[in-house]
PDB file of N, CA and C in Angstrom:
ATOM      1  N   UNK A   1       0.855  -1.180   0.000  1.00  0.00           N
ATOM      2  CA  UNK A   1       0.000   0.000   0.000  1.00  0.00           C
ATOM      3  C   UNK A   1       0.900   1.240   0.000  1.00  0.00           C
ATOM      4  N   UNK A   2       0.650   2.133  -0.846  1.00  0.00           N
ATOM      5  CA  UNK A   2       1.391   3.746  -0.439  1.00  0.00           C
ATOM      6  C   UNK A   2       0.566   4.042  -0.037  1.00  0.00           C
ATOM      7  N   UNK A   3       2.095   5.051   0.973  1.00  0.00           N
ATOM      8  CA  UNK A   3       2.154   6.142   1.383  1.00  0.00           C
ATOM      9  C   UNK A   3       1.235   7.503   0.523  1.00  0.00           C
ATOM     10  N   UNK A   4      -0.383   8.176   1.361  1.00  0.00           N
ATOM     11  CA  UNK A   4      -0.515   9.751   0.960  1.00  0.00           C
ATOM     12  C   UNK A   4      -0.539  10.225   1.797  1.00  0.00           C
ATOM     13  N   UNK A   5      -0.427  11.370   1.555  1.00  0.00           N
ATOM     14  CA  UNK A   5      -0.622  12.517   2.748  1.00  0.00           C
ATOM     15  C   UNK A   5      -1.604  12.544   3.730  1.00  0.00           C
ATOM     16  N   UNK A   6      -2.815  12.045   3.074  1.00  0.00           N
ATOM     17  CA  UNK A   6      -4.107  11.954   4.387  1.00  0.00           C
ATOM     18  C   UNK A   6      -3.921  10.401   4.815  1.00  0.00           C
ATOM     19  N   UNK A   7      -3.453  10.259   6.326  1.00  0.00           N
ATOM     20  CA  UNK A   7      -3.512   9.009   7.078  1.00  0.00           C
ATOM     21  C   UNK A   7      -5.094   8.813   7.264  1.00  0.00           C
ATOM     22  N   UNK A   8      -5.549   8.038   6.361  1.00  0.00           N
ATOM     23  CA  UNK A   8      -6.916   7.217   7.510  1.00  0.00           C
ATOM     24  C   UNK A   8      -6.954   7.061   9.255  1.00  0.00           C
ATOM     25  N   UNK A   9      -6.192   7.052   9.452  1.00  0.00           N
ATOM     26  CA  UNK A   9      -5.961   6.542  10.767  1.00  0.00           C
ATOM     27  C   UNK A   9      -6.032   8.202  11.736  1.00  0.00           C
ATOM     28  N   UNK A  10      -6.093   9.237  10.878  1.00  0.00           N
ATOM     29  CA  UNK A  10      -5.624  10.226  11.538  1.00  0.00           C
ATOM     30  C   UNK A  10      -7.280  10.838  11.836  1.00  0.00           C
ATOM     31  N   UNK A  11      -8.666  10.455  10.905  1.00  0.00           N
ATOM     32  CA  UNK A  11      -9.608  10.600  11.527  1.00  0.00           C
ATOM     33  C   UNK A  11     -10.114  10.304  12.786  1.00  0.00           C
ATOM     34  N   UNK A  12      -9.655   9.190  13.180  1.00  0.00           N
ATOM     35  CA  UNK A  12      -9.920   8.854  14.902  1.00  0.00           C
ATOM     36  C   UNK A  12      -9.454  10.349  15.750  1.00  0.00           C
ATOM     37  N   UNK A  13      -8.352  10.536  15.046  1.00  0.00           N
ATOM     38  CA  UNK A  13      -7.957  11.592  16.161  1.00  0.00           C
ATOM     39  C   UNK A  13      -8.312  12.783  16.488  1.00  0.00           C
ATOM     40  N   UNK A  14      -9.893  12.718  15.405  1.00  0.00           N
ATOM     41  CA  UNK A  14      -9.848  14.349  15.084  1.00  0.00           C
ATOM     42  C   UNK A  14     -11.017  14.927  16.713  1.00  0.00           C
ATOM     43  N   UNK A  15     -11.168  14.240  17.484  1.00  0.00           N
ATOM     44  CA  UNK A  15     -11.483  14.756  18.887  1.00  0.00           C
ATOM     45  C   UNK A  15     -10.288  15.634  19.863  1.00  0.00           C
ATOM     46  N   UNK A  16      -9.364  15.349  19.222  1.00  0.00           N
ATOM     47  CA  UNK A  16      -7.492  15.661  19.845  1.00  0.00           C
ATOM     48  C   UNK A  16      -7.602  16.986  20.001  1.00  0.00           C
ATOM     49  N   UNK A  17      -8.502  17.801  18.879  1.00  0.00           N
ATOM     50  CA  UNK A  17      -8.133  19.395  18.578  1.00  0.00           C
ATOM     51  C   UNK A  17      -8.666  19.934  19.741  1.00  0.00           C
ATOM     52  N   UNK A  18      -9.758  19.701  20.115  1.00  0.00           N
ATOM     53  CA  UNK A  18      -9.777  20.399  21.957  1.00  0.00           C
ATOM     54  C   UNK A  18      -8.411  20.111  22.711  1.00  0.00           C
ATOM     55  N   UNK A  19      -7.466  19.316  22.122  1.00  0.00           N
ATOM     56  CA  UNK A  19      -6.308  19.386  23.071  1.00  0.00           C
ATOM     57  C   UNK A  19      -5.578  20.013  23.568  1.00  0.00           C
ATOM     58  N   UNK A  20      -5.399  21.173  22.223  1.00  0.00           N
ATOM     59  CA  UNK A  20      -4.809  22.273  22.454  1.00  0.00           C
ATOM     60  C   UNK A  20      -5.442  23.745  22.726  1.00  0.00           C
ATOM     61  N   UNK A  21      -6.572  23.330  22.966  1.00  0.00           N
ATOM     62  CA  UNK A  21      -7.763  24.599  23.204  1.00  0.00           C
ATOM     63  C   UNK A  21      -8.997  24.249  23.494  1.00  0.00           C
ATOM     64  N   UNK A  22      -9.208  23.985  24.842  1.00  0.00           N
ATOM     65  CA  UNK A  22     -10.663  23.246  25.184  1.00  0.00           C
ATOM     66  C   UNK A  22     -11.668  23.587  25.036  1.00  0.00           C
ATOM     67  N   UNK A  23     -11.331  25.040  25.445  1.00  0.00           N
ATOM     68  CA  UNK A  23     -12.958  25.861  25.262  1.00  0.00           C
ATOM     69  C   UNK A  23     -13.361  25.830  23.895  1.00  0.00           C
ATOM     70  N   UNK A  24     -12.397  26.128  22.883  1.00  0.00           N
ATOM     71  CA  UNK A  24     -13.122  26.166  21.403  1.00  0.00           C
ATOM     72  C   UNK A  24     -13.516  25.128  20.994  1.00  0.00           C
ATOM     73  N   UNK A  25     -12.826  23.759  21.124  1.00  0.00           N
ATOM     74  CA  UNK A  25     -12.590  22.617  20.832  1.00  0.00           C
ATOM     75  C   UNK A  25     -14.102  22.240  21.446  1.00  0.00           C
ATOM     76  N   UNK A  26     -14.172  22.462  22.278  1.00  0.00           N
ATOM     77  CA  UNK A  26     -15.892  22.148  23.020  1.00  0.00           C
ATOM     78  C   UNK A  26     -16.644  22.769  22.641  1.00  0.00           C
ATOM     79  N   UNK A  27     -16.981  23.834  22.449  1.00  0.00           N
ATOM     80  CA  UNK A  27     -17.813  25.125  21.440  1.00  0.00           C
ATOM     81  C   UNK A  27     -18.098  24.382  19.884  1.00  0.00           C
ATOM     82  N   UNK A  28     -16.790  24.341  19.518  1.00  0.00           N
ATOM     83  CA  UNK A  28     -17.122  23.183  17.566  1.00  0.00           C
ATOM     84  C   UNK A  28     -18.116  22.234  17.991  1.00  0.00           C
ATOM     85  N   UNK A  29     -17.387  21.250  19.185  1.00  0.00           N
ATOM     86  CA  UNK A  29     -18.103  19.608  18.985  1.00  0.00           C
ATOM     87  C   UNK A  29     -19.538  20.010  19.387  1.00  0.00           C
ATOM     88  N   UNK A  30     -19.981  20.949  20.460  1.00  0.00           N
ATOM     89  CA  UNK A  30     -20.954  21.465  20.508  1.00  0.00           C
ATOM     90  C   UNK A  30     -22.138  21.325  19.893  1.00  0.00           C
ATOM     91  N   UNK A  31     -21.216  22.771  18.977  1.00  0.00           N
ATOM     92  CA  UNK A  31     -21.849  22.968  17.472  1.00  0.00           C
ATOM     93  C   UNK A  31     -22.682  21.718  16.603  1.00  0.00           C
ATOM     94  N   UNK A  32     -20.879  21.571  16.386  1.00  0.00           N
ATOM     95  CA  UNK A  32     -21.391  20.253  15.240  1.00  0.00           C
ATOM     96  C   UNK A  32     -22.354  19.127  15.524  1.00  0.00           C
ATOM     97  N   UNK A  33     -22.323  18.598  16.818  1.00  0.00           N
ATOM     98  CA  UNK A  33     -23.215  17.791  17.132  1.00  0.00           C
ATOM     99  C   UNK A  33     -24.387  18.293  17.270  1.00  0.00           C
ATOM    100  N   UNK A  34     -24.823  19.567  17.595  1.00  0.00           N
ATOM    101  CA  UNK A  34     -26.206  19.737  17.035  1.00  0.00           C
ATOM    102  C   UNK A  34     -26.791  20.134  15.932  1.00  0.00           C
ATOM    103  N   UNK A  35     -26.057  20.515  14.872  1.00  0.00           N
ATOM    104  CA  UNK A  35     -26.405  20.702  13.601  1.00  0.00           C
ATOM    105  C   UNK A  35     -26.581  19.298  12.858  1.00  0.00           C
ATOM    106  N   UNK A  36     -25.994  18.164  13.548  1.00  0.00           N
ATOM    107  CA  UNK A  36     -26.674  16.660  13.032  1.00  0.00           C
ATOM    108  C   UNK A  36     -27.848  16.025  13.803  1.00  0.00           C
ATOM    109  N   UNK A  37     -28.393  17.190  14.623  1.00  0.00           N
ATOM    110  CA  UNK A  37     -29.474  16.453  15.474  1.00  0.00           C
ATOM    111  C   UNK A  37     -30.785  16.057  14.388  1.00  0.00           C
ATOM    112  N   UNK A  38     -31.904  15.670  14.653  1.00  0.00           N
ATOM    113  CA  UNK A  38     -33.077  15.757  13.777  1.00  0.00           C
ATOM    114  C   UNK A  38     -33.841  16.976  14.122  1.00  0.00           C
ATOM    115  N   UNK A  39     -33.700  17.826  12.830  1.00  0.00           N
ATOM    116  CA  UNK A  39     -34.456  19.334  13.123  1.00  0.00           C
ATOM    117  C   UNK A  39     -35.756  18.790  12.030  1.00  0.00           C
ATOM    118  N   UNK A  40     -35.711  20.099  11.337  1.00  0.00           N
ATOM    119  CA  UNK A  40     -36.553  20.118  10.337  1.00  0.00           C
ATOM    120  C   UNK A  40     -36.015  18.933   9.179  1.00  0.00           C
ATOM    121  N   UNK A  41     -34.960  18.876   9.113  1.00  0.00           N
ATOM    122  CA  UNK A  41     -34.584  17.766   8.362  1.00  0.00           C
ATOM    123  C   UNK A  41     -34.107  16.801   8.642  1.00  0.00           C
ATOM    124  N   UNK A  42     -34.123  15.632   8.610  1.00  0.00           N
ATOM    125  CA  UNK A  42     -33.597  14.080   9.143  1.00  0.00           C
ATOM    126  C   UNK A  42     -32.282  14.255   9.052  1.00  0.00           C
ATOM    127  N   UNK A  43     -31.489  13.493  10.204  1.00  0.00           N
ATOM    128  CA  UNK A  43     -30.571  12.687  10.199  1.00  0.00           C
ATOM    129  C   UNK A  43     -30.069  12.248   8.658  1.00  0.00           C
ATOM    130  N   UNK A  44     -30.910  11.239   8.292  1.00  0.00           N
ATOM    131  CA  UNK A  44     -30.116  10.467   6.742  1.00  0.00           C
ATOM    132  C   UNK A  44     -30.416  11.570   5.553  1.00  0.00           C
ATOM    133  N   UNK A  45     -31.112  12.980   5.545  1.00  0.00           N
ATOM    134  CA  UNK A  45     -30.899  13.599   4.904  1.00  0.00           C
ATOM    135  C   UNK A  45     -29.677  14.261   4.703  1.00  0.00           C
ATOM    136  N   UNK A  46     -29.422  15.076   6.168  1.00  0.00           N
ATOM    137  CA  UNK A  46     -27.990  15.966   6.403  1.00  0.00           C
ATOM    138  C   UNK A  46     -27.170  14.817   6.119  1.00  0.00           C
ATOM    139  N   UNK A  47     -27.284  13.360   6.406  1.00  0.00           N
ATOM    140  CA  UNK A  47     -25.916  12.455   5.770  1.00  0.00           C
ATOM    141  C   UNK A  47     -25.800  12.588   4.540  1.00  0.00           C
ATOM    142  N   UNK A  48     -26.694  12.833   3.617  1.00  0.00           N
ATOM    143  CA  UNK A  48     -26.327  13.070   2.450  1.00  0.00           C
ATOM    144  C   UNK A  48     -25.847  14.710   1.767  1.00  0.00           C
ATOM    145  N   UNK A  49     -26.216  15.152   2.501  1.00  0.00           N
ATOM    146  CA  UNK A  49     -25.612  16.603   2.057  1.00  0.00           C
ATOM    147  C   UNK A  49     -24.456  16.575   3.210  1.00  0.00           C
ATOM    148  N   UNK A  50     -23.960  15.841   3.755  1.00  0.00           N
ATOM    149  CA  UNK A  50     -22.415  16.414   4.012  1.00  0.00           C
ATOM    150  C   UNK A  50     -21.764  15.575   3.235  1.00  0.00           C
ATOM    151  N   UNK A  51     -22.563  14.317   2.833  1.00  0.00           N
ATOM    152  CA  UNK A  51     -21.435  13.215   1.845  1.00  0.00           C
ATOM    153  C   UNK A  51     -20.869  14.053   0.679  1.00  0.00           C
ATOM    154  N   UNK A  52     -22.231  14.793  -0.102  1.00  0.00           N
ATOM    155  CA  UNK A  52     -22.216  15.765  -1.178  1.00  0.00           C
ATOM    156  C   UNK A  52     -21.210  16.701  -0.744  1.00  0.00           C
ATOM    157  N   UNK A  53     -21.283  17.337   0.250  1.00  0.00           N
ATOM    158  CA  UNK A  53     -20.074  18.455   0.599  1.00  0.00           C
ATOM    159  C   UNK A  53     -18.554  18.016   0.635  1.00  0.00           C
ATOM    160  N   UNK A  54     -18.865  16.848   1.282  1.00  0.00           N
ATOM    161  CA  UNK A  54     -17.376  16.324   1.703  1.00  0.00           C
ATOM    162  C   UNK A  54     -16.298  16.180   0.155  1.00  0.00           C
ATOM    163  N   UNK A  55     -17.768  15.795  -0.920  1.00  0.00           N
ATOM    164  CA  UNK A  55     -16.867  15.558  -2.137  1.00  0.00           C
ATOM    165  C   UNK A  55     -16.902  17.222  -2.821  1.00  0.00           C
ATOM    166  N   UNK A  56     -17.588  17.973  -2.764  1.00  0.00           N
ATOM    167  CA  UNK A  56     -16.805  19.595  -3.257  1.00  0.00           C
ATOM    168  C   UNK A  56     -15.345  19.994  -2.443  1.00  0.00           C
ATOM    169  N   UNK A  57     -15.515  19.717  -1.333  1.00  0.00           N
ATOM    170  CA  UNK A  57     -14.883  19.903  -0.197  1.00  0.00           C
ATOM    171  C   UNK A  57     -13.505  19.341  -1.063  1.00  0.00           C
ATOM    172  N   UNK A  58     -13.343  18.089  -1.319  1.00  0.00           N
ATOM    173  CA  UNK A  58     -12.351  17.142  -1.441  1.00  0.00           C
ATOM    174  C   UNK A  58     -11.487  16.755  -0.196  1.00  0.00           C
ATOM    175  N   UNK A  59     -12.600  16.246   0.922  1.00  0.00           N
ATOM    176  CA  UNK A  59     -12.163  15.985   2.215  1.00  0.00           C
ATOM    177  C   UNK A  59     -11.902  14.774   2.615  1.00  0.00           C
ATOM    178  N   UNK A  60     -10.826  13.778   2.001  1.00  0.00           N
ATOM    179  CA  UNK A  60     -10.931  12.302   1.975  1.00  0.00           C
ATOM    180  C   UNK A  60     -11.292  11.791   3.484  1.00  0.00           C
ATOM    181  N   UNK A  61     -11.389  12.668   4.531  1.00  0.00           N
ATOM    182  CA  UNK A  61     -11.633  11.945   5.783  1.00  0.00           C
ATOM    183  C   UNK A  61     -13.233  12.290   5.671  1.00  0.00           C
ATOM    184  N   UNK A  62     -13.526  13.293   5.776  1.00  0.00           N
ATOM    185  CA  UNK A  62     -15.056  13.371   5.594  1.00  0.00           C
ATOM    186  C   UNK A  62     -15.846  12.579   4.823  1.00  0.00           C
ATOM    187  N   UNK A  63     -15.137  12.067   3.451  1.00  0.00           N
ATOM    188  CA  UNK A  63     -15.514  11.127   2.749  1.00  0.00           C
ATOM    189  C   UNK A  63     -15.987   9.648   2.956  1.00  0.00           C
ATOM    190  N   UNK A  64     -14.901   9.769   3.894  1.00  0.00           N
ATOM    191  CA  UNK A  64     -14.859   8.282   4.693  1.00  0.00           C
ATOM    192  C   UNK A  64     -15.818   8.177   5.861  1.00  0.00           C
ATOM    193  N   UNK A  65     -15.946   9.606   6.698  1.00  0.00           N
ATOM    194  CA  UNK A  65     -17.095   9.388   7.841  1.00  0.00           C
ATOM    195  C   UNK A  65     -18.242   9.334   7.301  1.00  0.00           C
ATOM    196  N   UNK A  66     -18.427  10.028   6.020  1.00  0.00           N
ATOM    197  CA  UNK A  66     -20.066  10.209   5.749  1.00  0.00           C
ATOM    198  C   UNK A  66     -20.632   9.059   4.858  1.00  0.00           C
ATOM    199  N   UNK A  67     -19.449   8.423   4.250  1.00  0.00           N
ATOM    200  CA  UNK A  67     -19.785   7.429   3.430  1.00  0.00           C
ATOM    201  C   UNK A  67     -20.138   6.221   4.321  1.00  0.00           C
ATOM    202  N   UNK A  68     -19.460   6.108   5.277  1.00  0.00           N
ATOM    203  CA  UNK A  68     -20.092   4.696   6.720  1.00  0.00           C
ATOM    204  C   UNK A  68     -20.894   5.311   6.841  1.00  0.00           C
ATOM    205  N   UNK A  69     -21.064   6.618   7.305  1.00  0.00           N
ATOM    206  CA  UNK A  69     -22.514   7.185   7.996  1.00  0.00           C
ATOM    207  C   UNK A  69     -24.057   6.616   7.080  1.00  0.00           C
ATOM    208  N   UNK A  70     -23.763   7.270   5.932  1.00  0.00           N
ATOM    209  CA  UNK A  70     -24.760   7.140   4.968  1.00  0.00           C
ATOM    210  C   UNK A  70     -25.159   5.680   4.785  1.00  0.00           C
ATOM    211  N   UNK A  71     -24.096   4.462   4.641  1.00  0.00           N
ATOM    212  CA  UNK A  71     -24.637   3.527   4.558  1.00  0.00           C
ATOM    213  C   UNK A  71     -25.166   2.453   6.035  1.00  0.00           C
ATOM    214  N   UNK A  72     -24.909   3.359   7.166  1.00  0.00           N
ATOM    215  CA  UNK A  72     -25.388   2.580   8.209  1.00  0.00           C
ATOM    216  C   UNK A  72     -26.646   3.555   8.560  1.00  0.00           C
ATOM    217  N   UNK A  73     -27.036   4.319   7.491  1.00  0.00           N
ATOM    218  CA  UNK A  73     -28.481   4.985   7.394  1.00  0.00           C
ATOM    219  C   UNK A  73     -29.473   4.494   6.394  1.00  0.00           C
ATOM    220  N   UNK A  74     -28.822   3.301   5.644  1.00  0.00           N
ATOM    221  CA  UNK A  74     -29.366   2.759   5.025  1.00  0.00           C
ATOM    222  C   UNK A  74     -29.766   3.492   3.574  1.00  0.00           C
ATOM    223  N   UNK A  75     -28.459   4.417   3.485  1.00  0.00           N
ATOM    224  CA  UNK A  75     -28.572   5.147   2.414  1.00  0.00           C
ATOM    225  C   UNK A  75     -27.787   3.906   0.358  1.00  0.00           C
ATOM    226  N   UNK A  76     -28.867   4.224  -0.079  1.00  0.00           N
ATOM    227  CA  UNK A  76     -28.271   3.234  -1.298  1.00  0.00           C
ATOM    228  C   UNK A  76     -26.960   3.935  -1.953  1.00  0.00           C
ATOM    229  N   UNK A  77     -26.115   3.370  -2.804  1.00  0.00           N
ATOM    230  CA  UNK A  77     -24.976   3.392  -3.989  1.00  0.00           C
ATOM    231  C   UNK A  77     -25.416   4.483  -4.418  1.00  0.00           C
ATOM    232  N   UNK A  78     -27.004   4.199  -4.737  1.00  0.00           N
ATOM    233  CA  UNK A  78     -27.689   5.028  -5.619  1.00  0.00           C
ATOM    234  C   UNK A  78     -28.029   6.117  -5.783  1.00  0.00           C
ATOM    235  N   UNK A  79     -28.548   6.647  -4.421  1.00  0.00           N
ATOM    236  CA  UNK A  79     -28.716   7.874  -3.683  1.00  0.00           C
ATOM    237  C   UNK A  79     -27.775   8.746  -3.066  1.00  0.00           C
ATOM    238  N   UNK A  80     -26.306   7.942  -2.940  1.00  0.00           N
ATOM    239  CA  UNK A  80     -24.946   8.433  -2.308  1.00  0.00           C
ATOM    240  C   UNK A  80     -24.509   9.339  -3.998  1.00  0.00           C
ATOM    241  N   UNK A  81     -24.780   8.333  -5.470  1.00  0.00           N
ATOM    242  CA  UNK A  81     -24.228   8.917  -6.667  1.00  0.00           C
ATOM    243  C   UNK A  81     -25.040  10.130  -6.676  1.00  0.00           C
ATOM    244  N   UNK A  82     -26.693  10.021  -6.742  1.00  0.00           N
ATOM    245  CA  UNK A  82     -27.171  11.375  -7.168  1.00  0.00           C
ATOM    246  C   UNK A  82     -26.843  12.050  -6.196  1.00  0.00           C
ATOM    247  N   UNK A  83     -26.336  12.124  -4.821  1.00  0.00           N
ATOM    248  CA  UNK A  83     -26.194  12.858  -3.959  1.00  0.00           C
ATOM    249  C   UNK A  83     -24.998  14.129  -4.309  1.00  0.00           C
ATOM    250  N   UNK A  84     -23.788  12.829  -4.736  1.00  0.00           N
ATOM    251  CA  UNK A  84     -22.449  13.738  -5.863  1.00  0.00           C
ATOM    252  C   UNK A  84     -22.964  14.505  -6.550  1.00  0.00           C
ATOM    253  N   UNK A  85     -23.614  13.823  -7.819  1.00  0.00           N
ATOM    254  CA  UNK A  85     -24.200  14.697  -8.664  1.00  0.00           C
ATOM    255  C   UNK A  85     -24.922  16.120  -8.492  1.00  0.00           C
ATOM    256  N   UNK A  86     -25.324  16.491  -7.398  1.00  0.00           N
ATOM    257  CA  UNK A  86     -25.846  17.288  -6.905  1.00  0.00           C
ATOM    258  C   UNK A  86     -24.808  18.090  -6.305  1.00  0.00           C
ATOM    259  N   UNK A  87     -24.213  18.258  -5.854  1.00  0.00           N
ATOM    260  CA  UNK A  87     -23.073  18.516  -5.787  1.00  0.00           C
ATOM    261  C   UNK A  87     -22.214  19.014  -6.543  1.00  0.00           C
ATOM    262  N   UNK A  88     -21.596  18.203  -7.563  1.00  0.00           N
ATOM    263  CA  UNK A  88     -20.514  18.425  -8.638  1.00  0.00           C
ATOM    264  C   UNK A  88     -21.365  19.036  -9.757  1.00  0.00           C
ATOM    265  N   UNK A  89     -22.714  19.646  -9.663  1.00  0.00           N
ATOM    266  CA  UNK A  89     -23.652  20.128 -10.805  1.00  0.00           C
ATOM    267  C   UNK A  89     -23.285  22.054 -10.141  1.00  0.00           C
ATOM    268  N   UNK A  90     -23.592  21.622  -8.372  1.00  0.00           N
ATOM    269  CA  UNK A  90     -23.523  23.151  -7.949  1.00  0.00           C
ATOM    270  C   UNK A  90     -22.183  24.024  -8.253  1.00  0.00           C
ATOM    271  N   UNK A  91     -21.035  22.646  -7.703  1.00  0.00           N
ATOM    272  CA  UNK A  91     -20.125  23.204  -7.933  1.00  0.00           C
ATOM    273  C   UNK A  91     -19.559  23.970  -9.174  1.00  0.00           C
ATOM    274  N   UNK A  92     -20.256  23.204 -10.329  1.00  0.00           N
ATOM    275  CA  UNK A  92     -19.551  23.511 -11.946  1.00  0.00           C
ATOM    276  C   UNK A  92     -20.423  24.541 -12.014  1.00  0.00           C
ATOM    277  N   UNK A  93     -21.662  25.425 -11.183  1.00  0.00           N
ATOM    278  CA  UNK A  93     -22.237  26.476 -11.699  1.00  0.00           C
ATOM    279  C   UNK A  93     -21.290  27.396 -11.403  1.00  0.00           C
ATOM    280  N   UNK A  94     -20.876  27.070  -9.976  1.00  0.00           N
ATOM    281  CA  UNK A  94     -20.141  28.246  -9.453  1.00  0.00           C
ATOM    282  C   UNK A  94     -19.116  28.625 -10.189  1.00  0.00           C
ATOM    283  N   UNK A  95     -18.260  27.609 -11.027  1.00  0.00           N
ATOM    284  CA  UNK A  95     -17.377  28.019 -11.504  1.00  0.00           C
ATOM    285  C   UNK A  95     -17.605  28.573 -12.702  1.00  0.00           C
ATOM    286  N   UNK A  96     -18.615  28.047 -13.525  1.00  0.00           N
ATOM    287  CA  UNK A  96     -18.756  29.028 -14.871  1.00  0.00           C
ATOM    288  C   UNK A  96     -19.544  30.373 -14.588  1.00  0.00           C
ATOM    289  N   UNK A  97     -19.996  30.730 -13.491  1.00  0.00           N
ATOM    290  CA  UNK A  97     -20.623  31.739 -13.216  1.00  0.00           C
ATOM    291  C   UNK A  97     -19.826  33.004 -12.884  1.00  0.00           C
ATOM    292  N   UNK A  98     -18.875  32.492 -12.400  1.00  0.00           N
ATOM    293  CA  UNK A  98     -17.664  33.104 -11.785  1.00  0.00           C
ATOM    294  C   UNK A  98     -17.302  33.773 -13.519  1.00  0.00           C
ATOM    295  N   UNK A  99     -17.275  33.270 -14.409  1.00  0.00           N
ATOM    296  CA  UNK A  99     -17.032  33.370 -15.484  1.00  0.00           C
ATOM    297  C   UNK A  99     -17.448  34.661 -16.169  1.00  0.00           C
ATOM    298  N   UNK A 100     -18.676  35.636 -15.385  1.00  0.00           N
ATOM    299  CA  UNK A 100     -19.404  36.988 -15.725  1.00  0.00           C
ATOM    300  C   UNK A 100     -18.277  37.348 -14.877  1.00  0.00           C
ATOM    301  N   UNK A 101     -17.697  37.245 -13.719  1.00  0.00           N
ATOM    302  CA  UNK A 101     -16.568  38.244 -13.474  1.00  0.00           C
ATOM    303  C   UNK A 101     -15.159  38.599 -14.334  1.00  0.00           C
ATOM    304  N   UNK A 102     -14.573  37.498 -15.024  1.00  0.00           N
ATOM    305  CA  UNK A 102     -13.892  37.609 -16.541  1.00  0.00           C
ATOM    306  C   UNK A 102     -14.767  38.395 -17.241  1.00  0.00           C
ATOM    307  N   UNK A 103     -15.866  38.444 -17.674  1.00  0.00           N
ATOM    308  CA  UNK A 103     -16.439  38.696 -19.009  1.00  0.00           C
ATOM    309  C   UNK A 103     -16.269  40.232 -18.575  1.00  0.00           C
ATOM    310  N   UNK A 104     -16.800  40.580 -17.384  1.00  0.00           N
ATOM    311  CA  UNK A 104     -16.908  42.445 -16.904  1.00  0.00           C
ATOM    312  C   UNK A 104     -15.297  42.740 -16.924  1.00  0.00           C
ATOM    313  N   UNK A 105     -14.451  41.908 -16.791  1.00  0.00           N
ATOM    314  CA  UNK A 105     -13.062  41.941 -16.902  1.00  0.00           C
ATOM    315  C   UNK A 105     -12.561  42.666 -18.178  1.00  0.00           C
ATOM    316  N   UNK A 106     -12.723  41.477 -18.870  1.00  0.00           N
ATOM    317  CA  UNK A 106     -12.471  41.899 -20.493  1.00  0.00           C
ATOM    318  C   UNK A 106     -13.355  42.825 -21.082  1.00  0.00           C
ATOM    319  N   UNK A 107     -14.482  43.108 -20.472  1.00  0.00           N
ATOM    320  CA  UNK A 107     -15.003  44.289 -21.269  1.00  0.00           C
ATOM    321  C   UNK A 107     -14.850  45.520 -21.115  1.00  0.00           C
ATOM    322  N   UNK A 108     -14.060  45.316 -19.478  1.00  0.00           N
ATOM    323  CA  UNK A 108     -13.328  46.891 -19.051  1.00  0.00           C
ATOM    324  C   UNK A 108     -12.161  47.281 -19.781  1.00  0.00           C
ATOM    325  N   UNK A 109     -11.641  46.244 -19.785  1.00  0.00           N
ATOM    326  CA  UNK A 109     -10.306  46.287 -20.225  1.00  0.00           C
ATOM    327  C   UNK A 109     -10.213  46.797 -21.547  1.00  0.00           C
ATOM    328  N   UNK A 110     -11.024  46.256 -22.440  1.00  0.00           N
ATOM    329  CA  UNK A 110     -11.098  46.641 -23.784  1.00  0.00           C
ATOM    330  C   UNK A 110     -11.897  47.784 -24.284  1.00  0.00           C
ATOM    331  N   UNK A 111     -12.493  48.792 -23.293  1.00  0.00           N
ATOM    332  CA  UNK A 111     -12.903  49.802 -23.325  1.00  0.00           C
ATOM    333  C   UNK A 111     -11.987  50.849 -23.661  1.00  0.00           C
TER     334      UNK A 111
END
């Protein structure tokens, strides 16, 4: 197996970061654990929109928590792909959209 830069092994640890700062470190987990509670939207919903995020993101550990998550939510192959798709559709708007800031670019310029 190679060696990359993101250790799998290094997600376990990611409770550690209160280590060096408790109060914030407790304030995040806080946070974060209630923004996965069941609000207005389910549990196996938000699993799928952080799976979707995790892949804009390009967060191979997030990838890995949300992808167990999702399937011990009984989320399908199927619903994890359109989930990407949804995703990698928003993302490619943003970037060609971004694309009217070039266009006002070049039309200043060439004024």
């Amino acid at each position: 197996m190679s060696k990359t830069y993101y250790d799998p092994a290094d997600l376990r640890k990611f409770g550690a970061i209160s280590d060096w700062n408790e109060e914030l470190g407790t304030k995040f987990f806080d946070y974060y654990n209630s923004v996965f509670e069941e609000g207005k939207l389910t549990a196996r919903e938000k699993s799928l929109i952080a799976l979707a995020v995790s892949h804009t993101e390009q967060c191979p550990y997030c990838i890995d928590a949300y992808t167990k998550d999702a399937l011990q939510r009984g989320i399908t192959k199927e619903e994890m792909m359109e989930a990407l798709h949804v995703g990698a559709a928003i993302k490619s708007g943003v970037t060609l959209v971004h694309g009217v800031q070039m266009m006002n670019k070049v039309n200043q310029l060439e004024m």
